[in-house]
C-alpha atoms as a PDB file:
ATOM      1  CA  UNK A   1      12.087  20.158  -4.898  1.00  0.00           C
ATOM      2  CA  UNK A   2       9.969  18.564  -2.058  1.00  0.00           C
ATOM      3  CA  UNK A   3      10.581  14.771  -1.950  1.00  0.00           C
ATOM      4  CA  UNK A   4       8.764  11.816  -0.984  1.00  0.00           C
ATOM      5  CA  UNK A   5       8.461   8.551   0.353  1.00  0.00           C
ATOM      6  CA  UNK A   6       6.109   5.787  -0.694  1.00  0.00           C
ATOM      7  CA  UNK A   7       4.717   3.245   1.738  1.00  0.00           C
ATOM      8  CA  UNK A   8       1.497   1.897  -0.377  1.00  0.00           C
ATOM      9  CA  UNK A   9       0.475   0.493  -3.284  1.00  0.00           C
ATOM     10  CA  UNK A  10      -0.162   1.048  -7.442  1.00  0.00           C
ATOM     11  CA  UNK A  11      -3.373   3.511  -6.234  1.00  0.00           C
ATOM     12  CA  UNK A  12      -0.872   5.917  -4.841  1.00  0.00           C
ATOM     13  CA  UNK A  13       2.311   5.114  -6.901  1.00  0.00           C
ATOM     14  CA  UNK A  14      -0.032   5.547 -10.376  1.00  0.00           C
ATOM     15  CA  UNK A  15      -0.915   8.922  -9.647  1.00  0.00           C
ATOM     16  CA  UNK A  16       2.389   9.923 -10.089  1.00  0.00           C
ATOM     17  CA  UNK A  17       2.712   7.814 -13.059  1.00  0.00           C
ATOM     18  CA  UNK A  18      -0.441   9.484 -14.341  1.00  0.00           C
ATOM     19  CA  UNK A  19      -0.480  12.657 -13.563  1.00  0.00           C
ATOM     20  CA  UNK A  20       2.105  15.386 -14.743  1.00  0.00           C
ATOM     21  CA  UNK A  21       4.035  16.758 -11.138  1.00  0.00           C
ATOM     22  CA  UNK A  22       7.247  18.364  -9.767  1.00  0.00           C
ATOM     23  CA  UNK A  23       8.091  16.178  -6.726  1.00  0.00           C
ATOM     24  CA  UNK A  24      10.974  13.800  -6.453  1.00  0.00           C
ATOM     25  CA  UNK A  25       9.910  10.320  -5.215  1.00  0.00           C
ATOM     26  CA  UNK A  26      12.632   8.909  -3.361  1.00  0.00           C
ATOM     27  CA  UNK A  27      11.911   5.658  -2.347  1.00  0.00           C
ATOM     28  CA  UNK A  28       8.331   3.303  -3.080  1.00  0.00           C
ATOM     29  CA  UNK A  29       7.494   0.598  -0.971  1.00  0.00           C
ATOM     30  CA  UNK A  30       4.967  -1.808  -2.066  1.00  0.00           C
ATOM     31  CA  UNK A  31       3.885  -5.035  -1.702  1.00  0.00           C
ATOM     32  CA  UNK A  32       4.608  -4.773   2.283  1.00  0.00           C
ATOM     33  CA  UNK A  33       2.234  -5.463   5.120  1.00  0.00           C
ATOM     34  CA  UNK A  34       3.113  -3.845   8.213  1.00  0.00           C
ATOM     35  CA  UNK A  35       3.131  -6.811   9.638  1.00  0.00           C
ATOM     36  CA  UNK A  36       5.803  -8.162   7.602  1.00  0.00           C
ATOM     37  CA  UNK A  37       7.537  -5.273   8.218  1.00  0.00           C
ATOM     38  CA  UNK A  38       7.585  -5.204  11.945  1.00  0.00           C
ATOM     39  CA  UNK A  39       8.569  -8.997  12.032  1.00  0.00           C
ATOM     40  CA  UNK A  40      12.552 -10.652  11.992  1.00  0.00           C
ATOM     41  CA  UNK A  41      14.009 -10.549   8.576  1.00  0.00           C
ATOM     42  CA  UNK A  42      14.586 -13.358   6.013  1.00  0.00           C
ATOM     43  CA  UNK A  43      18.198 -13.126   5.010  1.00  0.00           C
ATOM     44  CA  UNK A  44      18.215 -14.019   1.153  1.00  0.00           C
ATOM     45  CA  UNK A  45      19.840 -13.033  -2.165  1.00  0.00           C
ATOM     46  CA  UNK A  46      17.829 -11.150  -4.339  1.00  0.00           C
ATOM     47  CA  UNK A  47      19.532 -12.763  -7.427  1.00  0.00           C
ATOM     48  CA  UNK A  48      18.269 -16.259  -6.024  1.00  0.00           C
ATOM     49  CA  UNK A  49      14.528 -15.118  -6.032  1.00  0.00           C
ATOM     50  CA  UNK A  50      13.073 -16.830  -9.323  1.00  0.00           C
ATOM     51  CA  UNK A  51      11.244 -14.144 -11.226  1.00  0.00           C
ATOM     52  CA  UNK A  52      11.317 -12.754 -14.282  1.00  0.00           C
ATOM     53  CA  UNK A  53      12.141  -9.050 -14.095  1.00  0.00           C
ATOM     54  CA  UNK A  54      14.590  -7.382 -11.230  1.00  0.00           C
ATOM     55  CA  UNK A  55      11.560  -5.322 -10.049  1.00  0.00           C
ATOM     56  CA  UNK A  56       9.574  -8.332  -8.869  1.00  0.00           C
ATOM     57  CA  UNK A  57      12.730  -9.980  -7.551  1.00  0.00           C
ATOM     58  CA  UNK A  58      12.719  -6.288  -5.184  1.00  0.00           C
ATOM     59  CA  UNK A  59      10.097  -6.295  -4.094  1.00  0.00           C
ATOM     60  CA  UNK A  60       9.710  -9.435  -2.757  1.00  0.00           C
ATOM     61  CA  UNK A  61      13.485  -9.390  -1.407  1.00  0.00           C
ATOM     62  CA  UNK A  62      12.869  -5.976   0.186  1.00  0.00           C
ATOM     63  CA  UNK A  63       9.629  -7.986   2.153  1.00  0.00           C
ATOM     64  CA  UNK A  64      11.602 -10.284   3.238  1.00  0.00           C
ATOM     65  CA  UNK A  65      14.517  -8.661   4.653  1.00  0.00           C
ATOM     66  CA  UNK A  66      12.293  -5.527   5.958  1.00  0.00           C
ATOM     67  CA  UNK A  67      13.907  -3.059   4.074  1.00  0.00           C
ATOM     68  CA  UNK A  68      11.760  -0.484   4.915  1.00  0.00           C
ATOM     69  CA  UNK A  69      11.973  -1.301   8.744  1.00  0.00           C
ATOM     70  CA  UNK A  70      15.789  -0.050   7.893  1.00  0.00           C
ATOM     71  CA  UNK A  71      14.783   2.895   5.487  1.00  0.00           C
ATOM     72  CA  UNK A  72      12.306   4.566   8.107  1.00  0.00           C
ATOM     73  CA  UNK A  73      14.521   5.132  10.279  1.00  0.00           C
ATOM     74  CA  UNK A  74      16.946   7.019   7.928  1.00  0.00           C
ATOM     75  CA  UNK A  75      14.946   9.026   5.433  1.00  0.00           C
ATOM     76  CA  UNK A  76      15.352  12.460   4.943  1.00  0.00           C
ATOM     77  CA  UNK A  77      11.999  12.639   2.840  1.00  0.00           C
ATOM     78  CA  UNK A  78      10.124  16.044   3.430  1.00  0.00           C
ATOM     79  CA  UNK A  79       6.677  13.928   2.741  1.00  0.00           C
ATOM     80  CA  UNK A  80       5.223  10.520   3.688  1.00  0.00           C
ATOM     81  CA  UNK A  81       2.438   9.393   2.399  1.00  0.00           C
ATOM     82  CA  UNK A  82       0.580   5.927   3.389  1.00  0.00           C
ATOM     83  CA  UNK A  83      -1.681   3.603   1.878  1.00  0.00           C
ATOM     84  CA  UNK A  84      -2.756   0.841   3.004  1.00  0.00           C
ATOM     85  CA  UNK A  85      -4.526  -1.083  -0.218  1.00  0.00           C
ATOM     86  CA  UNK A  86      -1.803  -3.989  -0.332  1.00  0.00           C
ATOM     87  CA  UNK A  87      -2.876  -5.105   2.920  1.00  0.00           C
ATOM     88  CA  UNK A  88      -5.255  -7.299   0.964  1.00  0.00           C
ATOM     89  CA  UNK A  89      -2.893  -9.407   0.312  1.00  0.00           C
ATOM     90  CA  UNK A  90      -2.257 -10.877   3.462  1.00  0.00           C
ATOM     91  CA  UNK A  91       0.641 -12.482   5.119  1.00  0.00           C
ATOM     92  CA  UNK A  92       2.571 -16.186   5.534  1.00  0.00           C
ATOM     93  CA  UNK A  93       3.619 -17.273   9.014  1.00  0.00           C
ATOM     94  CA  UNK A  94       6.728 -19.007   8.829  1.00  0.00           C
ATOM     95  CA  UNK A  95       9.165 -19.802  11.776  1.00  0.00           C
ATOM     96  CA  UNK A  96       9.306 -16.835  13.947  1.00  0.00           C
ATOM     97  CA  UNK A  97       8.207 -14.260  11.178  1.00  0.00           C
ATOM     98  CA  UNK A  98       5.690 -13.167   8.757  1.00  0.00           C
ATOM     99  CA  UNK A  99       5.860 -12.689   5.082  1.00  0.00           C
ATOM    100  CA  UNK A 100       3.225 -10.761   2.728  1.00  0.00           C
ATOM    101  CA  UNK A 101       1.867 -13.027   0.827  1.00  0.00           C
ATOM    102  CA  UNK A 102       1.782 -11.304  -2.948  1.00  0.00           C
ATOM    103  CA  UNK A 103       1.314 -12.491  -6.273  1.00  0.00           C
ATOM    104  CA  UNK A 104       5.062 -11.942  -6.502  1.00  0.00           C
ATOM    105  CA  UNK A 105       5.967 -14.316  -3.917  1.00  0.00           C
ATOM    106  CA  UNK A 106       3.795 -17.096  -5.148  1.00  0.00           C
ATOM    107  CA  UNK A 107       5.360 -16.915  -8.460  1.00  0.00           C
ATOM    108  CA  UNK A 108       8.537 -16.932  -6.975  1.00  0.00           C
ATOM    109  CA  UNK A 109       7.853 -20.730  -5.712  1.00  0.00           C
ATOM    110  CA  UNK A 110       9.562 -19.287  -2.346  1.00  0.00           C
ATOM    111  CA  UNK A 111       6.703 -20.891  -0.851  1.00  0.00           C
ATOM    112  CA  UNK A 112       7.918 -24.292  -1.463  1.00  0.00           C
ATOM    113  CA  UNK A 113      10.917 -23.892   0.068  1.00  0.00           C
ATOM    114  CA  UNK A 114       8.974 -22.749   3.651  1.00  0.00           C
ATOM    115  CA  UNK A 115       6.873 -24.536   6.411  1.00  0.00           C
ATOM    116  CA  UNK A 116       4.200 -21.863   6.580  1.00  0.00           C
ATOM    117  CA  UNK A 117       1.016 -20.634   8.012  1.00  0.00           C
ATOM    118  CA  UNK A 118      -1.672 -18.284   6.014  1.00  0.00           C
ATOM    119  CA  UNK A 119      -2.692 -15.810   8.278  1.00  0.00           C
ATOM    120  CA  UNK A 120      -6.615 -15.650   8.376  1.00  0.00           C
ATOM    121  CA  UNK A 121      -8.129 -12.014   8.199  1.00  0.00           C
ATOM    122  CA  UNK A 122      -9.391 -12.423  11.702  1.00  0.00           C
ATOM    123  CA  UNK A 123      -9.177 -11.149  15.254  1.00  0.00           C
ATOM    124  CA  UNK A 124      -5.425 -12.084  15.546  1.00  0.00           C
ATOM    125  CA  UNK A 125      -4.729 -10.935  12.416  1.00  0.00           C
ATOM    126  CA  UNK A 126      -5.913  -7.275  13.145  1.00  0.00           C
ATOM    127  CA  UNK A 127      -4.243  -7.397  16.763  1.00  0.00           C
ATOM    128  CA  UNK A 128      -1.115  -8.394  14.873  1.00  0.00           C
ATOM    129  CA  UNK A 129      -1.451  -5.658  12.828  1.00  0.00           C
ATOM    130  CA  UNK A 130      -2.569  -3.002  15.204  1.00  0.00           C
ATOM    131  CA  UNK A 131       0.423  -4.056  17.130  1.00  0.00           C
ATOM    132  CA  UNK A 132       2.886  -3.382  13.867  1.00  0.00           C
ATOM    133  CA  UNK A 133       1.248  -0.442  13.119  1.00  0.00           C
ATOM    134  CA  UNK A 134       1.735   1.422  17.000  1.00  0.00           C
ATOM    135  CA  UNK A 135       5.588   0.529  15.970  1.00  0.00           C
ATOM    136  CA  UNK A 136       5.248   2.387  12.981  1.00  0.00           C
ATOM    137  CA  UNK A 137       4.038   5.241  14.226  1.00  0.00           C
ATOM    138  CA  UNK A 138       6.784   5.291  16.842  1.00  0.00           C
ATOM    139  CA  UNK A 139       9.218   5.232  14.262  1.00  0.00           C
ATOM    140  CA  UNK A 140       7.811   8.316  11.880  1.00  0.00           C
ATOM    141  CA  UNK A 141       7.217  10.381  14.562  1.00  0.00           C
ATOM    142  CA  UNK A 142      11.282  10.045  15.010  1.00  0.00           C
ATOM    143  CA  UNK A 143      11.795  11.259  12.079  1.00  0.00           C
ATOM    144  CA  UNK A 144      11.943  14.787  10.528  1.00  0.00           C
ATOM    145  CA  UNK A 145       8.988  14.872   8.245  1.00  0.00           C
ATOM    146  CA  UNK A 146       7.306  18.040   7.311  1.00  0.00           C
ATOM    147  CA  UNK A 147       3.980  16.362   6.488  1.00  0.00           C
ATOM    148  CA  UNK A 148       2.543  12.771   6.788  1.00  0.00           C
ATOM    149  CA  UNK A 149      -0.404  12.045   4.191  1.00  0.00           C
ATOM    150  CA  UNK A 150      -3.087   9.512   4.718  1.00  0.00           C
ATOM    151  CA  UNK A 151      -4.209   7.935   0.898  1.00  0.00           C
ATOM    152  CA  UNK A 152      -7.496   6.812   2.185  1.00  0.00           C
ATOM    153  CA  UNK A 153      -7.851   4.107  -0.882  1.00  0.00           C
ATOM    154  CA  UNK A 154     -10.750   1.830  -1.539  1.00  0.00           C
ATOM    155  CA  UNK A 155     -12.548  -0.791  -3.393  1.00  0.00           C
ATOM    156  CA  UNK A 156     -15.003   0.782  -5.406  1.00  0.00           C
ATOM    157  CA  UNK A 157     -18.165  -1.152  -5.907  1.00  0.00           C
ATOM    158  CA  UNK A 158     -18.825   0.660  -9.889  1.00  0.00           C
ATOM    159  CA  UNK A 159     -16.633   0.630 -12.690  1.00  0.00           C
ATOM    160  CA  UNK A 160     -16.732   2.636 -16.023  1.00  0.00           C
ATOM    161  CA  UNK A 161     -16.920   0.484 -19.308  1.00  0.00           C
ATOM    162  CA  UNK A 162     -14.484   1.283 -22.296  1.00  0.00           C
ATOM    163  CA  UNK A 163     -17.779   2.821 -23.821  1.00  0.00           C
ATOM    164  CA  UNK A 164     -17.874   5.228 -20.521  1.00  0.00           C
ATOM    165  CA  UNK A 165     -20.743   4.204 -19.146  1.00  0.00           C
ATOM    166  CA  UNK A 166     -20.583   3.195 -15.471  1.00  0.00           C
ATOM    167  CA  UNK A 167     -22.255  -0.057 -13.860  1.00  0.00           C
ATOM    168  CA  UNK A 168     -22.024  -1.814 -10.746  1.00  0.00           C
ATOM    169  CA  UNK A 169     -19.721  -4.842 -10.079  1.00  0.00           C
ATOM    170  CA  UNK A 170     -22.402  -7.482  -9.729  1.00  0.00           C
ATOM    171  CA  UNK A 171     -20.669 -10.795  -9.725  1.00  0.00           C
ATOM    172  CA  UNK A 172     -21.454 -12.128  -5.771  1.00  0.00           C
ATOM    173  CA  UNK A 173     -18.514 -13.821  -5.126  1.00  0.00           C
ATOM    174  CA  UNK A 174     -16.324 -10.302  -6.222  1.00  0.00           C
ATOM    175  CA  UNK A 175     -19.180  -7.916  -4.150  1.00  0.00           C
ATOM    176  CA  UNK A 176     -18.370 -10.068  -1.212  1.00  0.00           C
ATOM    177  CA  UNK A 177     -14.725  -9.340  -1.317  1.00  0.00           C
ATOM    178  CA  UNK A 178     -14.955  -5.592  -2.239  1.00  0.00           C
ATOM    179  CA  UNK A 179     -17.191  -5.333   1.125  1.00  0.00           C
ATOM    180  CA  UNK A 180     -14.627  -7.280   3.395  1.00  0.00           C
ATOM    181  CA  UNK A 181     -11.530  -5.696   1.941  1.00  0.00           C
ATOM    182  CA  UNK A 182     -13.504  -2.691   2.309  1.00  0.00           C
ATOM    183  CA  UNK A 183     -14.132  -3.553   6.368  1.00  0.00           C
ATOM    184  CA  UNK A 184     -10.521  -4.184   6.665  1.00  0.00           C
ATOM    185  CA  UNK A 185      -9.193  -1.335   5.055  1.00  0.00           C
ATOM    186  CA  UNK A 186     -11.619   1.203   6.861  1.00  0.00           C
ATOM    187  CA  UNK A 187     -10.418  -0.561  10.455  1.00  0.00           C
ATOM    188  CA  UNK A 188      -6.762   0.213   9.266  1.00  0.00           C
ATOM    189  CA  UNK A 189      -7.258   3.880   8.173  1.00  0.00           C
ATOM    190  CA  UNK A 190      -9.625   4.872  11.540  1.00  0.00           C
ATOM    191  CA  UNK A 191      -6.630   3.308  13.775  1.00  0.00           C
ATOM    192  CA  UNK A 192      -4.013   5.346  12.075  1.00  0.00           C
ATOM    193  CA  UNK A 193      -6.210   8.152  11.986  1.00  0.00           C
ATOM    194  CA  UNK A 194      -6.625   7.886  16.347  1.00  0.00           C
ATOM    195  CA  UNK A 195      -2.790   7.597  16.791  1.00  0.00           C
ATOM    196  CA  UNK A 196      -1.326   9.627  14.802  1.00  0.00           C
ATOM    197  CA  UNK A 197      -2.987  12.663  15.312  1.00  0.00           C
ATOM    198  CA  UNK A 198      -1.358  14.993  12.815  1.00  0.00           C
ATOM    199  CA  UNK A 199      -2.018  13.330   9.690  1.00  0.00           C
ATOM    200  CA  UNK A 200      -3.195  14.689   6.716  1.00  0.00           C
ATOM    201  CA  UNK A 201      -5.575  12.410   4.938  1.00  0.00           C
ATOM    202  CA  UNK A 202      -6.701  12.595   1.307  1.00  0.00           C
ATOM    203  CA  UNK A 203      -9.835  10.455   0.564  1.00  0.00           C
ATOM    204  CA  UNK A 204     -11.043  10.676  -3.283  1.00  0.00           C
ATOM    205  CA  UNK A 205     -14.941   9.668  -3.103  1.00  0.00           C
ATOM    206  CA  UNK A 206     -17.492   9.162  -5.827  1.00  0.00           C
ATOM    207  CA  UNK A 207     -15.021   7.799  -8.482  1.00  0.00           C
ATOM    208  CA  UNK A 208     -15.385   4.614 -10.227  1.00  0.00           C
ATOM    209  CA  UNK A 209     -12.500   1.878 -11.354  1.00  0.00           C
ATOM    210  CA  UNK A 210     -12.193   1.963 -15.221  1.00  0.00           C
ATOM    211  CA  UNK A 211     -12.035  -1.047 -17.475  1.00  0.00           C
ATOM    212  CA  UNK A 212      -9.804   0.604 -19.518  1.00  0.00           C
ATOM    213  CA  UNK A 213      -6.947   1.018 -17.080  1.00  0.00           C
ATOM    214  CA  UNK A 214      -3.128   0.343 -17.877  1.00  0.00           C
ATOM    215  CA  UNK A 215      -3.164  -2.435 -15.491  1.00  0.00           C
ATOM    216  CA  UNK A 216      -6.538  -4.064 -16.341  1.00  0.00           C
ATOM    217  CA  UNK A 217      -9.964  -4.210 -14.384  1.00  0.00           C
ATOM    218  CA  UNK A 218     -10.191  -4.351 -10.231  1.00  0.00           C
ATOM    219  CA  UNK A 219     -11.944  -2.013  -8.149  1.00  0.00           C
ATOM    220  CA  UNK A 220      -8.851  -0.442  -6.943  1.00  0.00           C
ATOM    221  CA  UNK A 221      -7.541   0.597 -10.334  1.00  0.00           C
ATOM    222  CA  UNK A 222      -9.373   3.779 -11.135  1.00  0.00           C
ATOM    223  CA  UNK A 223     -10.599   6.274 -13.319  1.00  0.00           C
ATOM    224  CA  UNK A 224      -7.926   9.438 -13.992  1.00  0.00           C
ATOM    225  CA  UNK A 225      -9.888  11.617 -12.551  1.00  0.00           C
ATOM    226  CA  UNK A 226      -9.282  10.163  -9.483  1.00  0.00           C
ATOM    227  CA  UNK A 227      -5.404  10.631  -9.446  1.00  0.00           C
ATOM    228  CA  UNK A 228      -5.716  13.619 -10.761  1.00  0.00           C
ATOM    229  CA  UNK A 229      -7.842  14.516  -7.698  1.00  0.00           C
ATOM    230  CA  UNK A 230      -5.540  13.256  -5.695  1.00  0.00           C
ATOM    231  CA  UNK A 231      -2.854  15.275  -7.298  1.00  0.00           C
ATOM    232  CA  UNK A 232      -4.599  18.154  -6.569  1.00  0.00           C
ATOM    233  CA  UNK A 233      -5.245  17.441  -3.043  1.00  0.00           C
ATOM    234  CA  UNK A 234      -1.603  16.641  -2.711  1.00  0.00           C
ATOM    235  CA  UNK A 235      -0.617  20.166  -4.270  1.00  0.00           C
ATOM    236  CA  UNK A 236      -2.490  22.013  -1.724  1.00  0.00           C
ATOM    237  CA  UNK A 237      -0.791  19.777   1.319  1.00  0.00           C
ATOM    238  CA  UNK A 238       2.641  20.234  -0.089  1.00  0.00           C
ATOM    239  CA  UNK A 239       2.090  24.095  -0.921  1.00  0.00           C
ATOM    240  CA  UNK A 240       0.960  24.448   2.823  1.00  0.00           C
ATOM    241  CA  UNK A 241       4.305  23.133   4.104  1.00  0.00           C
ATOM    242  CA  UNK A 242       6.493  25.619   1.550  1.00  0.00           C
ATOM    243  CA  UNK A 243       4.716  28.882   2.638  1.00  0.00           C
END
């Protein structure tokens, strides 16, 4: 059974959860900038982080202590595939480190406990990240993965009602941020795409978010027919590699 490793967000992780399949995830990572990721640990017990289910506590103990930093340089996973949609959330400087800065961790109240600095989407941000993301490449090229898959995930600027019909997201203040999250995800997507120059990329178009989704309204939580044209897309990658 070909297996695979996660480093994204609910728009890959759902299609899975969506869509019937045959592969064996092995490990998800959300809720992780790469910035975070590349920066010094936080050393903290995961029973100490003040949330209300053992998933949330994970995933924001895993940020802090850079668990994936550890698990990339050990997996054994015959697929990767990358998304980079919870970049949106930003990250904390604090000390000598960075922190993503998800709904997770503000409900944890960690933040209280910090001196910190939010990191403005800007120039330094995106040389930060750039930065991050040339170590990440270094470190999947070491290992033995028979296919790397770009999730090339966006905000979607329509949405299909409960009724079906589909309309634009109108509200300024929301078209605004589906344009700059938009800018910044496209930046992050074209650099990976120039350095790692063996990826496989997967880029559902012309599909709109759905107000009737299991996790609510946003432009990133989509119709089905998007993961299952993902799915699909996936199926030919993966058949590729077992020919």
């Amino acid at each position: 059974m070909t297996t695979i490793d996660i480093l994204g967000s609910c728009v890959t992780r759902d299609a899975f959860a969506f869509v019937q399949h045959n592969y064996e995830l092995k490990s998800y990572y959300p809720r992780s900038s790469l910035i975070s990721i590349y920066s010094p640990p936080i050393y903290i017990k995961k029973e100490g982080i003040n949330l209300k289910t053992e998933y949330q506590q994970r995933l924001v103990y895993f940020d802090m202590t850079k668990k994936f930093f550890h698990h990339i340089k050990q997996t054994v996973a015959d697929v990767l595939i990358i998304d980079f949609m919870d970049e949106r959330l930003g990250v904390l400087k604090t000390n000598n480190t960075y922190i993503t800065h998800s709904d997770e961790l503000k409900h944890s109240k960690l933040k209280l406990l910090l001196d910190y600095k939010v990191m403005e989407f800007n120039e330094e941000f995106l040389d930060l990240w750039e930065l991050s993301a040339l170590k990440f490449i270094h470190d999947v090229k070491k290992r033995p993965f028979r296919k790397i898959i770009l999730h090339k995930s966006l905000y979607m600027t329509n949405y299909k009602t409960k009724d079906g019909e589909i309309i634009p997201f109108t509200d300024p203040e929301r078209v605004k941020r589906i344009n700059s999250k938009n800018a910044l995800l496209n930046h992050m997507y074209q650099f990976i795409e120039r350095n790692m120059p063996n990826l496989k990329v997967i880029e559902p178009t012309g599909f709109p978010a759905d107000e009737s989704h299991k996790w609510g309204l946003t432009p990133f939580h989509y119709e089905l027919p998007y993961y299952e044209y993902f799915m699909e897309q996936l199926k030919i990658e993966i058949k590729a590699i077992q020919d």
